[in-house]
N, C-alpha and C. Protein backbone atom coordinates (compact mmCIF):
# COMPACT_ATOMS: atom_id res chain seq x y z
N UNK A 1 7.57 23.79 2.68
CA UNK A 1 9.03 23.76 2.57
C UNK A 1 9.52 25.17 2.23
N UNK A 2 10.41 25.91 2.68
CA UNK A 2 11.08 26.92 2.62
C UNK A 2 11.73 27.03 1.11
N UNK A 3 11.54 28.07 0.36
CA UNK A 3 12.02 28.12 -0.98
C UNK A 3 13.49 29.46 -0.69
N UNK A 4 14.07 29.91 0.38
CA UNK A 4 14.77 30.64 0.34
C UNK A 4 16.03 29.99 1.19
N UNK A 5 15.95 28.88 2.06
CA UNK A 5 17.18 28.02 2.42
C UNK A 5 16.76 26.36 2.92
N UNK A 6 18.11 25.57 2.98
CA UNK A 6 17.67 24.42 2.55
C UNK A 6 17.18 24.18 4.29
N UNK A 7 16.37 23.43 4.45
CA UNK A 7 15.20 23.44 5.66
C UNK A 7 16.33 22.81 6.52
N UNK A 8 16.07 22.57 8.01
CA UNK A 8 16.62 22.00 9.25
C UNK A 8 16.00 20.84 9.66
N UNK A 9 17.25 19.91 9.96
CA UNK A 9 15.88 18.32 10.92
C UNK A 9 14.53 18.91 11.37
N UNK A 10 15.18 19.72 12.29
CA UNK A 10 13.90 20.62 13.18
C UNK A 10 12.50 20.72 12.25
N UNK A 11 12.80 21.35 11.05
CA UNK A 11 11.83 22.23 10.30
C UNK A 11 11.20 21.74 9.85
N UNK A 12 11.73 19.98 9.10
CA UNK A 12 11.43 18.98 8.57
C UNK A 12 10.18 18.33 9.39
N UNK A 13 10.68 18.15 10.93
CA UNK A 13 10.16 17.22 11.26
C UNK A 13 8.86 17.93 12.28
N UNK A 14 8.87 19.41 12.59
CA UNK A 14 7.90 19.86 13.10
C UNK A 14 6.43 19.67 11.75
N UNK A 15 7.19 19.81 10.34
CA UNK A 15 5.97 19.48 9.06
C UNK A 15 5.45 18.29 9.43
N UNK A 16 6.45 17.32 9.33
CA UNK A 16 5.74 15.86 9.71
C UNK A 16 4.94 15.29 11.00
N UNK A 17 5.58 16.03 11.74
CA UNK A 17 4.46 15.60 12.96
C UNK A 17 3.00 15.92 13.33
N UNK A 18 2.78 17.30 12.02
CA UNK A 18 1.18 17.27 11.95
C UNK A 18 0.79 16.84 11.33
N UNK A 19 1.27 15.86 10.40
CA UNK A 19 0.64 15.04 9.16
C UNK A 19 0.91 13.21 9.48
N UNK A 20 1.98 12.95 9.69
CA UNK A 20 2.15 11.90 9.95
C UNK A 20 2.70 10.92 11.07
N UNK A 21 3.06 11.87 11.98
CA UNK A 21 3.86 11.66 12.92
C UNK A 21 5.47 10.90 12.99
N UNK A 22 6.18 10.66 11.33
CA UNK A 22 7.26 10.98 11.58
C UNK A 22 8.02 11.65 11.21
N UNK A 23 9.21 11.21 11.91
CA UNK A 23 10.49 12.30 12.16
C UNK A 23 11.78 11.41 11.18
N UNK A 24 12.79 12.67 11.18
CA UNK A 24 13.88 12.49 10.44
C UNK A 24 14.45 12.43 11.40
N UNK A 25 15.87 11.43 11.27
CA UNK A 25 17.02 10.94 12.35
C UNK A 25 17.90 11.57 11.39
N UNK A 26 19.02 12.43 11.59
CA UNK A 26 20.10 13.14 10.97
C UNK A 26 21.38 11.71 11.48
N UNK A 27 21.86 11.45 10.46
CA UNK A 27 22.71 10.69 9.80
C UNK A 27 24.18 10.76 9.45
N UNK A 28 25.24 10.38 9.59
CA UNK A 28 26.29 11.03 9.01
C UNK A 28 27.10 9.62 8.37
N UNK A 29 26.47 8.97 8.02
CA UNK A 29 26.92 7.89 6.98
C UNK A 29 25.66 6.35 6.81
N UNK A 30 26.07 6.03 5.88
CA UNK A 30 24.56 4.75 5.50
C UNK A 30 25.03 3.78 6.68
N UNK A 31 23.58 3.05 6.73
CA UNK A 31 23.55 2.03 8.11
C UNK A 31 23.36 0.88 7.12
N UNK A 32 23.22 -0.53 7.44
CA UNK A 32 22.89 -1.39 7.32
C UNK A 32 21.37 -1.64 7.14
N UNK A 33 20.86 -2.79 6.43
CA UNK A 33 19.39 -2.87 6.21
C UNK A 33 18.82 -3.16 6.76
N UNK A 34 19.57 -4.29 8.00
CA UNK A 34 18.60 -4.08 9.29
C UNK A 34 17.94 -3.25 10.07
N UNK A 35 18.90 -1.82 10.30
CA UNK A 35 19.04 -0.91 10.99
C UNK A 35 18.26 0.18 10.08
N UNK A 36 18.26 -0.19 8.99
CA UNK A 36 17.50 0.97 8.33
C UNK A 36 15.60 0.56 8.32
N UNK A 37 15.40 -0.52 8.05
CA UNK A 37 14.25 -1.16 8.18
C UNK A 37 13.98 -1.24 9.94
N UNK A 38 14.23 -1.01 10.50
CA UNK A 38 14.14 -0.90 12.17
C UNK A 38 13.58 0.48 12.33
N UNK A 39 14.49 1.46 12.18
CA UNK A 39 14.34 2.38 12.12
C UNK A 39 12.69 2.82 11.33
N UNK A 40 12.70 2.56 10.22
CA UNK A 40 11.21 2.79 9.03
C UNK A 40 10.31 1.85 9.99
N UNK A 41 10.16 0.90 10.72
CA UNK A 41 8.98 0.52 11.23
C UNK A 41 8.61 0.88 12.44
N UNK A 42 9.59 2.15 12.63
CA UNK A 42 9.32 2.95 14.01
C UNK A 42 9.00 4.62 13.44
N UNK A 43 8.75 5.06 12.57
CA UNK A 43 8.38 5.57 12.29
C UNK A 43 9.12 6.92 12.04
N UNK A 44 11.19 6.26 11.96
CA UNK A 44 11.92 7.45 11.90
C UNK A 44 12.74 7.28 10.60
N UNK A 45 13.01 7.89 10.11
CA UNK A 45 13.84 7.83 8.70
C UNK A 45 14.97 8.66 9.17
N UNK A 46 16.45 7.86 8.31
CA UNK A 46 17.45 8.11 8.36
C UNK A 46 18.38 9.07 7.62
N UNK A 47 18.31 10.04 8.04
CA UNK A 47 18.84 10.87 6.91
C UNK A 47 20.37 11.58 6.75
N UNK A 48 20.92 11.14 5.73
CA UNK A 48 22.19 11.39 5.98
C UNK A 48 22.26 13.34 5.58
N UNK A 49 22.97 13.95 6.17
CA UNK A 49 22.63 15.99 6.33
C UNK A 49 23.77 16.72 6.00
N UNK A 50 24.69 15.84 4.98
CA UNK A 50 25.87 16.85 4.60
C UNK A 50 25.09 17.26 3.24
N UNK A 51 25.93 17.58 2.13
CA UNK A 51 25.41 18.18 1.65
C UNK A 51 26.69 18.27 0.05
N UNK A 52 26.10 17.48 -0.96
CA UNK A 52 27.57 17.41 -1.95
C UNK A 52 27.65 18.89 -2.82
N UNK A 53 28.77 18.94 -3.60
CA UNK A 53 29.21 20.20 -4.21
C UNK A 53 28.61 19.94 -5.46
N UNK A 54 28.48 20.89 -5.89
CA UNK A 54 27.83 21.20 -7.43
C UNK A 54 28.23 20.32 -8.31
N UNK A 55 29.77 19.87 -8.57
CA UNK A 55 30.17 18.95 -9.47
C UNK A 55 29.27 17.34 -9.26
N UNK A 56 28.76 17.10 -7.71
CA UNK A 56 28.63 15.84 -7.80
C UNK A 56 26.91 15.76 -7.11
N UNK A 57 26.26 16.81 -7.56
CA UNK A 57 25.09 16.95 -7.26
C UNK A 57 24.13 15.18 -7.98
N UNK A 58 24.75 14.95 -8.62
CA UNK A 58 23.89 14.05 -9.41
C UNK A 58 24.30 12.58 -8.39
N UNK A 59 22.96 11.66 -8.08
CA UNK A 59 22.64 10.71 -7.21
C UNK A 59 24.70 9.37 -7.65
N UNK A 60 24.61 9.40 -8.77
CA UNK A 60 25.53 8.80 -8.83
C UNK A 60 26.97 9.52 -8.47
N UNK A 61 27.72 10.58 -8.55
CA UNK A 61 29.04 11.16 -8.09
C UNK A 61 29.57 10.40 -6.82
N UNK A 62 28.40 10.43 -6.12
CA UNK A 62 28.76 9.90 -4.53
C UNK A 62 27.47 8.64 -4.19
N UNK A 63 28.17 7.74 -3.91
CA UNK A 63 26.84 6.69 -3.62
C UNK A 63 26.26 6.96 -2.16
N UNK A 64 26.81 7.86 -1.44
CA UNK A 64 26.88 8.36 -0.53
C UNK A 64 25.12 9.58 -0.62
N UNK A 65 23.59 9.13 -0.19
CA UNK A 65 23.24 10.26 -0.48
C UNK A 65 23.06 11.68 0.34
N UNK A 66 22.65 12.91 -0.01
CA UNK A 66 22.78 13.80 0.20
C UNK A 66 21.94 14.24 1.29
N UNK A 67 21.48 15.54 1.48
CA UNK A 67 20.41 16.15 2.54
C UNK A 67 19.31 16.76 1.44
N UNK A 68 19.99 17.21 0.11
CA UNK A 68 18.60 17.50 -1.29
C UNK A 68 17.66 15.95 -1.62
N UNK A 69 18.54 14.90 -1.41
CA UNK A 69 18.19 13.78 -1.89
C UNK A 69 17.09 13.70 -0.82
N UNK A 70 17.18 13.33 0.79
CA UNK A 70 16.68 13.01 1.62
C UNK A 70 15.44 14.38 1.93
N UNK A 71 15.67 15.48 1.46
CA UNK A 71 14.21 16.24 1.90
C UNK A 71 13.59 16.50 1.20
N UNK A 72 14.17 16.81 -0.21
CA UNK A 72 13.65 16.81 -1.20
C UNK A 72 13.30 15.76 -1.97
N UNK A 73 13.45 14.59 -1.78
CA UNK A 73 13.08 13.24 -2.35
C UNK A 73 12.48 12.37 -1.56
N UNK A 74 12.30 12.05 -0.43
CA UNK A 74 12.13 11.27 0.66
C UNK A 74 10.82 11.94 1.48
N UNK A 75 11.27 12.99 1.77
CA UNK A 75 10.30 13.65 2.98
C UNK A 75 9.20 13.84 2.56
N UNK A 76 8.81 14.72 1.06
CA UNK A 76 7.48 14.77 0.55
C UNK A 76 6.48 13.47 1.09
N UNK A 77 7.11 12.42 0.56
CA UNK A 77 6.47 10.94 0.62
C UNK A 77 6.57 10.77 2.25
N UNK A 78 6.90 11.12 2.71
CA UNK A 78 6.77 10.84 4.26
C UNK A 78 5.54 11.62 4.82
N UNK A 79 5.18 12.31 4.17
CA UNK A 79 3.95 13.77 4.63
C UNK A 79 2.96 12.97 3.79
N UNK A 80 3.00 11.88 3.13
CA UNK A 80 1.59 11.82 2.47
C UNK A 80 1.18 10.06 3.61
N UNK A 81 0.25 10.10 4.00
CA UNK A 81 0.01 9.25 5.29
C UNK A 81 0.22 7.73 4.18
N UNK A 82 -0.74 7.48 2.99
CA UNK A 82 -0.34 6.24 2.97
C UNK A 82 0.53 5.68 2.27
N UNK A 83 1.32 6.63 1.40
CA UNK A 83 2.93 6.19 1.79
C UNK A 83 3.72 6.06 2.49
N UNK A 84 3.46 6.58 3.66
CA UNK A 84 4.50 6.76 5.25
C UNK A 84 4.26 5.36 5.78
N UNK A 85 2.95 5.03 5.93
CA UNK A 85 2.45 3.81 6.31
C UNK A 85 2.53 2.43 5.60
N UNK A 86 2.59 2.80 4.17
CA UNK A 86 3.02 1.42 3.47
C UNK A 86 4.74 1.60 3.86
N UNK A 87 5.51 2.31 3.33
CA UNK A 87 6.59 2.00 3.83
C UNK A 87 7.15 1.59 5.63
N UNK A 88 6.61 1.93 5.85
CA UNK A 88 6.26 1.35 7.71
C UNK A 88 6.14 0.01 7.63
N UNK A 89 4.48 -0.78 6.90
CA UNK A 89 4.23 -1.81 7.10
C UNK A 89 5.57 -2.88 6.24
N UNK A 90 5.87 -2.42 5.24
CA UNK A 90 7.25 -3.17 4.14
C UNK A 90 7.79 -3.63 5.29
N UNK A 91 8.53 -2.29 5.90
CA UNK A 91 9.76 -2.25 7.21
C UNK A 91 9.60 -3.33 7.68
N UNK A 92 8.04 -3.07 8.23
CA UNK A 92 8.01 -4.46 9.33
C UNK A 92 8.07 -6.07 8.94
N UNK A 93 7.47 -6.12 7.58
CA UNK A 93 7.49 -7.31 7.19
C UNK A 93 8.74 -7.61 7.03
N UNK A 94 9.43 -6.74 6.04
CA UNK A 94 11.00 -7.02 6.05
C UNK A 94 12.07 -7.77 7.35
N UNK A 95 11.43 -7.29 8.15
CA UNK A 95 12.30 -7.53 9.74
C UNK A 95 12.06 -9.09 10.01
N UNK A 96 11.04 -9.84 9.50
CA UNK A 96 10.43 -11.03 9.56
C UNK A 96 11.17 -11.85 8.75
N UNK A 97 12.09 -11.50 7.85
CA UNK A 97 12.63 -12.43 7.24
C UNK A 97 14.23 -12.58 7.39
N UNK A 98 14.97 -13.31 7.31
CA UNK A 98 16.69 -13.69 7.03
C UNK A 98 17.17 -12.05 6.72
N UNK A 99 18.65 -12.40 7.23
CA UNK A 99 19.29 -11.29 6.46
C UNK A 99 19.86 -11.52 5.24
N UNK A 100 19.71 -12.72 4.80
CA UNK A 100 19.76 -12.81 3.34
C UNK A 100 18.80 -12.25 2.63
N UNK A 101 17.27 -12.65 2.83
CA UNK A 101 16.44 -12.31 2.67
C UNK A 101 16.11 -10.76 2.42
N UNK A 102 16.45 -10.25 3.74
CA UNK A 102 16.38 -8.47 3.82
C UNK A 102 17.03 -8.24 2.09
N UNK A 103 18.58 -8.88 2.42
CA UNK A 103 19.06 -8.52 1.48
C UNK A 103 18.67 -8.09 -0.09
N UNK A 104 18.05 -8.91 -0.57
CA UNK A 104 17.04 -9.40 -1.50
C UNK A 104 16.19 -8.25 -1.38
N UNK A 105 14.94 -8.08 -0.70
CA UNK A 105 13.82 -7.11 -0.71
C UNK A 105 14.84 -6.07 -0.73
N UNK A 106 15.85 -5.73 -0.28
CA UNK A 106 16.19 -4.07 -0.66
C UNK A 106 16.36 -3.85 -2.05
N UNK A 107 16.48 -4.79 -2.87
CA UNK A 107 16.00 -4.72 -3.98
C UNK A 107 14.65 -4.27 -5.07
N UNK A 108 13.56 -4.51 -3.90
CA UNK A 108 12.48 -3.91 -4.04
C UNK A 108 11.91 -2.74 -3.40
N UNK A 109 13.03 -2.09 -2.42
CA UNK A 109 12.96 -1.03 -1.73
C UNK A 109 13.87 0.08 -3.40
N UNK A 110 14.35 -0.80 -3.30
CA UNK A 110 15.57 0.24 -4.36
C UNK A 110 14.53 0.40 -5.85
N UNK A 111 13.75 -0.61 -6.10
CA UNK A 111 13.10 -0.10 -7.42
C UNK A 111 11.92 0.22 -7.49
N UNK A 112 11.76 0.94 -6.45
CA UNK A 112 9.98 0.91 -6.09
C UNK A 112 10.32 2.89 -5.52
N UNK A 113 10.57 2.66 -3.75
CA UNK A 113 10.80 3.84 -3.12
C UNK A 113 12.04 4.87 -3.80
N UNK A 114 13.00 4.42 -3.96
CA UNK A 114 14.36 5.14 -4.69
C UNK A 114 14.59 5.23 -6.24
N UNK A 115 13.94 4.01 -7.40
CA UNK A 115 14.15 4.63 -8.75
C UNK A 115 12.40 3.52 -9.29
N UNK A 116 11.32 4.00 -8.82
CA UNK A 116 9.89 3.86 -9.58
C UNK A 116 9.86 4.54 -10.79
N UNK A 117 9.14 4.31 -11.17
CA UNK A 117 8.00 4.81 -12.12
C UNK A 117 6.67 4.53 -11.61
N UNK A 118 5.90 5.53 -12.33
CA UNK A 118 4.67 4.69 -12.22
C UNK A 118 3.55 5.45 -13.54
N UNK A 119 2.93 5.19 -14.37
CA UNK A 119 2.27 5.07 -15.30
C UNK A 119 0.60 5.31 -14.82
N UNK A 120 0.65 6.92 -15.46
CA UNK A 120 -0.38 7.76 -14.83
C UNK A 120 -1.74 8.03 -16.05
N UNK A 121 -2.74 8.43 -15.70
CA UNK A 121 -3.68 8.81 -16.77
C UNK A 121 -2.70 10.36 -17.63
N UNK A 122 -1.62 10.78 -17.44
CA UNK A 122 -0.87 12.17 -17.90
C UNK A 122 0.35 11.02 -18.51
N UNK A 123 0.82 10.09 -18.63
CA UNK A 123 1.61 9.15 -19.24
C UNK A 123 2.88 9.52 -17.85
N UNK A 124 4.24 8.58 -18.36
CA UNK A 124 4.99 8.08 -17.39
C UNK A 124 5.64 9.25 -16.22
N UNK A 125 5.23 9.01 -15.08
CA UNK A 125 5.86 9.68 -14.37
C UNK A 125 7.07 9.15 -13.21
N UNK A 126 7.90 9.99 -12.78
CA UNK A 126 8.78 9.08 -11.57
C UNK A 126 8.28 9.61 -10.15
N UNK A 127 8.33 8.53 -9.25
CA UNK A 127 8.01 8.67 -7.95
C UNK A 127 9.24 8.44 -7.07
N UNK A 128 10.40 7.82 -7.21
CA UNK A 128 11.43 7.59 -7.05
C UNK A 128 12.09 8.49 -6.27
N UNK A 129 12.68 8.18 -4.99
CA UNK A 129 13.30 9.07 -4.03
C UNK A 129 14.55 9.55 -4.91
N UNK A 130 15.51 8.83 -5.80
CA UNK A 130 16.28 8.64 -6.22
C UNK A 130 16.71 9.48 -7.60
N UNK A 131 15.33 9.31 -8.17
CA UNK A 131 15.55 9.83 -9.31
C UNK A 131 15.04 11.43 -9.29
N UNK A 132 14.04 11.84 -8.59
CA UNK A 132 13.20 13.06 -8.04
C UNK A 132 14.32 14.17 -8.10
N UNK A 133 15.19 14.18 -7.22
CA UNK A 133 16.10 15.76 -7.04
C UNK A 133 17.16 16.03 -8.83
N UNK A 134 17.03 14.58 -9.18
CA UNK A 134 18.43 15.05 -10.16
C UNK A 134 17.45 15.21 -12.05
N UNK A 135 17.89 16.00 -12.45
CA UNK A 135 17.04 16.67 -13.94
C UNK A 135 17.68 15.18 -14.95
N UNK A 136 18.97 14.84 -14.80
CA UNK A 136 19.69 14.35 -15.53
C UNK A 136 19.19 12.54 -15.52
N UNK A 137 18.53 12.31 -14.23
CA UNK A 137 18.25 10.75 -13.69
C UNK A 137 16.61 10.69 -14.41
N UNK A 138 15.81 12.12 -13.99
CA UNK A 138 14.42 12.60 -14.52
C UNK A 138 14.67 12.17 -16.07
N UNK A 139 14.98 12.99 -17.04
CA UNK A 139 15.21 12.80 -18.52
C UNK A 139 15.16 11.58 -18.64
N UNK A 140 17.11 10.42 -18.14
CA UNK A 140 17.50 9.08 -18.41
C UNK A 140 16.04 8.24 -18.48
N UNK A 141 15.13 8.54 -17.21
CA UNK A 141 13.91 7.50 -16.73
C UNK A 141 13.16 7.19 -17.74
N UNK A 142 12.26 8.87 -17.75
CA UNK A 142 11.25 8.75 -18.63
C UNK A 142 11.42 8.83 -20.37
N UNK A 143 13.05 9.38 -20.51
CA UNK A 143 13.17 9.28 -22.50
C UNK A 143 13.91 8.83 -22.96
N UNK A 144 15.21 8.06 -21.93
CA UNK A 144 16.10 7.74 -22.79
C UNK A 144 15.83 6.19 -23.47
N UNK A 145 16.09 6.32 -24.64
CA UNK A 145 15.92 4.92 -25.16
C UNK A 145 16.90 3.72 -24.78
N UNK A 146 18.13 3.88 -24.58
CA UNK A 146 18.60 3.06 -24.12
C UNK A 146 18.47 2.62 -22.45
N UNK A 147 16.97 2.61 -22.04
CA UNK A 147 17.04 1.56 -20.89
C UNK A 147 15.67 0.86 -20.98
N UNK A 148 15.92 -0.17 -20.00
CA UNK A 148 14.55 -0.49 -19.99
C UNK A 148 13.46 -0.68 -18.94
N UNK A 149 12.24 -0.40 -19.48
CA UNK A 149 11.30 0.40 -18.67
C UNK A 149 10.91 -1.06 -18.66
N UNK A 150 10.57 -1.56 -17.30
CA UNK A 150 9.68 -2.96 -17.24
C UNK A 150 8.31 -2.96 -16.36
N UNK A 151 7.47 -3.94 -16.61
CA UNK A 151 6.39 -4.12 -15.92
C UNK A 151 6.37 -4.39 -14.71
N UNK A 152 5.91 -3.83 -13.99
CA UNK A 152 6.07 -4.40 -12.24
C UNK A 152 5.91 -5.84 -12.30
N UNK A 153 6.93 -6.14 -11.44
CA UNK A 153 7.06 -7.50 -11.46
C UNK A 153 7.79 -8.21 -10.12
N UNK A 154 7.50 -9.09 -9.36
CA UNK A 154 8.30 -8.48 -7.88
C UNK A 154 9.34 -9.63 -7.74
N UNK A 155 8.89 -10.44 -8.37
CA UNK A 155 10.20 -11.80 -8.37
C UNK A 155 11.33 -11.17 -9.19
N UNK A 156 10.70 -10.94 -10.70
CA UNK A 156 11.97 -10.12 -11.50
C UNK A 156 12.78 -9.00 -10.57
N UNK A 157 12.18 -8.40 -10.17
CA UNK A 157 12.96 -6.98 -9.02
C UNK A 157 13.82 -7.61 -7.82
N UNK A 158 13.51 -8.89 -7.45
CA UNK A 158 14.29 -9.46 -6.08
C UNK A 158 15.27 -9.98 -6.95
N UNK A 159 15.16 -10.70 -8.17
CA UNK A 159 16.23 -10.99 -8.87
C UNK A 159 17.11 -9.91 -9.75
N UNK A 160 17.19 -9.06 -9.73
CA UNK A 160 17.46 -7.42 -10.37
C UNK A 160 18.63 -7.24 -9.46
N UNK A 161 19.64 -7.40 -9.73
CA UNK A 161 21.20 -6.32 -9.08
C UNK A 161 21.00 -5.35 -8.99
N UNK A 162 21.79 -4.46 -7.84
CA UNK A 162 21.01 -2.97 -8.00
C UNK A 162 22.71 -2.40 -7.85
N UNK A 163 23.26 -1.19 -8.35
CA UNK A 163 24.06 -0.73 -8.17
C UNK A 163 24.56 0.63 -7.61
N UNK A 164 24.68 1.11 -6.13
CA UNK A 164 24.56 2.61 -5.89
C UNK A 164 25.29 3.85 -6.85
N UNK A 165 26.62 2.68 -8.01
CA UNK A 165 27.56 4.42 -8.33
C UNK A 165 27.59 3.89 -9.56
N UNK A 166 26.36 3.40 -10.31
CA UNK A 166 26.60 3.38 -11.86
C UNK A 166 24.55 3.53 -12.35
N UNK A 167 24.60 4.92 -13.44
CA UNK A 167 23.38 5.37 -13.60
C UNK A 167 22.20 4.23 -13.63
N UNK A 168 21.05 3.65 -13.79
CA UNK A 168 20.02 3.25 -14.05
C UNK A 168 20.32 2.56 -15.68
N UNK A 169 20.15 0.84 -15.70
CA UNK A 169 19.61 0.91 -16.96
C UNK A 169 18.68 -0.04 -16.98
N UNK A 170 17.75 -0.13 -15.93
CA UNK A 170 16.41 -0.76 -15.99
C UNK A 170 15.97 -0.40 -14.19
N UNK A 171 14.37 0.46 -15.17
CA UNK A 171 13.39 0.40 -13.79
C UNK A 171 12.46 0.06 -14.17
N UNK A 172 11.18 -0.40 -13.45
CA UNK A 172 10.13 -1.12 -12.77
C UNK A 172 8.66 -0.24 -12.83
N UNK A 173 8.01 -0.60 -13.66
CA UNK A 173 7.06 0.68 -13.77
C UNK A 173 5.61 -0.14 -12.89
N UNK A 174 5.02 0.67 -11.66
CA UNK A 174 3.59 0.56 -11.40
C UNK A 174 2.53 0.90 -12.13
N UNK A 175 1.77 0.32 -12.29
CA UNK A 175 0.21 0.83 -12.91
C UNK A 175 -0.20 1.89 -11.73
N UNK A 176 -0.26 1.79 -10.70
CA UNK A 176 -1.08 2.77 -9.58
C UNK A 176 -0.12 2.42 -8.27
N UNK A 177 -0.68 3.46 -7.59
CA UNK A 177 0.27 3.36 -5.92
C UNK A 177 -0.32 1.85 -5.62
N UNK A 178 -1.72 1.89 -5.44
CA UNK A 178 -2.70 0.82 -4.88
C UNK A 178 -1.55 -0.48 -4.72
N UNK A 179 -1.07 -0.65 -6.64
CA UNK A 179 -0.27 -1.98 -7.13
C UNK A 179 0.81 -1.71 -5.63
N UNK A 180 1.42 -0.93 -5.37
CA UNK A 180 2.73 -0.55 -4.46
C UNK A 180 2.22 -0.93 -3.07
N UNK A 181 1.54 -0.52 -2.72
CA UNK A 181 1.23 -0.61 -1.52
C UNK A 181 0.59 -2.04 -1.25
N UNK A 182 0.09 -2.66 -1.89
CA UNK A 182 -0.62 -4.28 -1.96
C UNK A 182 0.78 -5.00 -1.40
N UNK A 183 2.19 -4.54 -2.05
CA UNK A 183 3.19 -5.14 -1.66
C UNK A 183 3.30 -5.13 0.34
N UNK A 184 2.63 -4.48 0.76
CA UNK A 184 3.48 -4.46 2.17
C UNK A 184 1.96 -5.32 3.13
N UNK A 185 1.16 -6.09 2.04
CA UNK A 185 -0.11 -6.90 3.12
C UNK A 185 0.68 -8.22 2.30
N UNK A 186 1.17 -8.43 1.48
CA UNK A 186 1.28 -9.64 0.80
C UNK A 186 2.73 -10.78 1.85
N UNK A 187 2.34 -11.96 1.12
CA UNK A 187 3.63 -13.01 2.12
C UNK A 187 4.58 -12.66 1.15
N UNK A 188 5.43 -12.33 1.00
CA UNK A 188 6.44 -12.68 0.06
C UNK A 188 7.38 -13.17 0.07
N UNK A 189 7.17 -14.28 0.66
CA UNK A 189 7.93 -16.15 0.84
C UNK A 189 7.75 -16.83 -0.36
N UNK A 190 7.24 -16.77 -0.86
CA UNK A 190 6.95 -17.39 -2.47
C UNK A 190 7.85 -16.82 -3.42
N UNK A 191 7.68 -15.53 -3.31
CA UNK A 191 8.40 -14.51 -4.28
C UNK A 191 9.75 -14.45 -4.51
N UNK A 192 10.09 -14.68 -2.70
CA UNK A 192 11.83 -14.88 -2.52
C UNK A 192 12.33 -16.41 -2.36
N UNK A 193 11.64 -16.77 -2.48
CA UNK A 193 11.55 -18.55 -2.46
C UNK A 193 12.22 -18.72 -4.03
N UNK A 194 11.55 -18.31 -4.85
CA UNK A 194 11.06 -18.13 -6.22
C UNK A 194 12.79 -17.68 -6.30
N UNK A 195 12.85 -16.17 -6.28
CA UNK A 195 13.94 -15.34 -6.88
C UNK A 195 15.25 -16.50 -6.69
N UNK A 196 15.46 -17.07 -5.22
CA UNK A 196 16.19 -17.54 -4.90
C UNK A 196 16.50 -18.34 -5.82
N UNK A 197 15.55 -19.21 -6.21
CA UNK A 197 15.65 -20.72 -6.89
C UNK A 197 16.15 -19.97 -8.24
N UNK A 198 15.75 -19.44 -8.60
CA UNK A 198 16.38 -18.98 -10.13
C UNK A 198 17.27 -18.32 -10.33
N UNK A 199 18.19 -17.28 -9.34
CA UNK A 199 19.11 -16.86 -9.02
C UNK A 199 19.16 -15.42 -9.84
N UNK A 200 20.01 -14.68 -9.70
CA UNK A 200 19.67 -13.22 -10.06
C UNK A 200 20.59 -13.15 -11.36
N UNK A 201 19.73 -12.27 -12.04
CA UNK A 201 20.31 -11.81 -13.71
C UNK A 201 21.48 -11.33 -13.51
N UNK A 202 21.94 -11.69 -14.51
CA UNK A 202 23.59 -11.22 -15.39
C UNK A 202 22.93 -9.81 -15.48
N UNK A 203 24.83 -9.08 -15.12
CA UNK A 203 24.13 -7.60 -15.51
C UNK A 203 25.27 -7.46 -17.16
């Protein structure tokens, strides 16, 4: 990645095609979850390429995200093969179910790929597309006391509200990628069967 200007689709995606073979789709507003999960099981990610002002650099100002968010948060994980590929296989499973359903798992897209944790032999780190570019979301994750850090859990997470323009006050911590990636061989008809029947937490 270029440390002297912010990189091009182009630049992005000539990196990825010797490592993983995908590419970034330049974006100019959010799609739907169908269309975004379509897209991820073809092996292109959506990236929205404007670019916010200093005042609203932080993931919440604009629920709208950025081109720092998407290359600098997103793309790394796209260059490492079996994250590119677990998020691929999710995609596809995802596509297999209701759009209610979808609905639901983006819930586990949102606390897994966009605001993780995950709990390392070096103690808590974030993996989080979401939380990665901003210092202020980094700190909230790993020290602030007022949130709460929970155990991976995937029924609790389908039942979890997620909100794009109000900060984090509960994420989802993995023991290992392994735990993450187990998610995209598993049925998770039970899980959303499950969430359903019990209906989603009061926020």
């Amino acid at each position: 990645m270029p440390t002297h200007h912010i990189p091009s689709c182009h630049e992005i995606n000539c990196l990825l095609k010797d490592l993983t073979d995908w590419r970034i789709v330049p974006m100019n507003d959010l799609i739907t979850s169908s269309a975004y999960y379509t897209m991820l099981a073809h092996c292109e990610f959506p990236a929205i390429t404007t670019i916010q002002s200093k005042k609203d650099i932080e993931y919440y100002a604009n629920p709208k995200p950025d081109v720092i968010h998407e290359y600098f948060g997103h793309a790394p994980f796209l260059a490492n093969t079996e994250f590119a590929n677990f998020m691929q296989r999710l995609a596809k499973l995802s596509l297999t179910y209701s759009k209610s359903e979808q609905a639901l798992l983006g819930r586990l897209f949102w606390f897994t790929i966009e605001f993780g944790l995950i709990q390392t032999a070096d103690g808590l780190r974030v993996y989080g597309a979401g939380i990665i570019p901003s210092h202020y979301e980094t700190q909230r994750a790993l020290y602030d006391s007022n949130v709460e850090r929970k155990e991976f859990n995937v029924i609790d997470i389908l039942r979890t509200p997620i909100s794009a323009t109000k900060t984090q006050n509960k994420y989802y911590v993995i023991s290992s990628f392994d735990e993450l990636f187990a998610l995209s061989y598993a049925d998770l008809s039970h899980d959303l069967s499950c969430a359903i029947q019990l209906g989603s937490f009061t926020q």
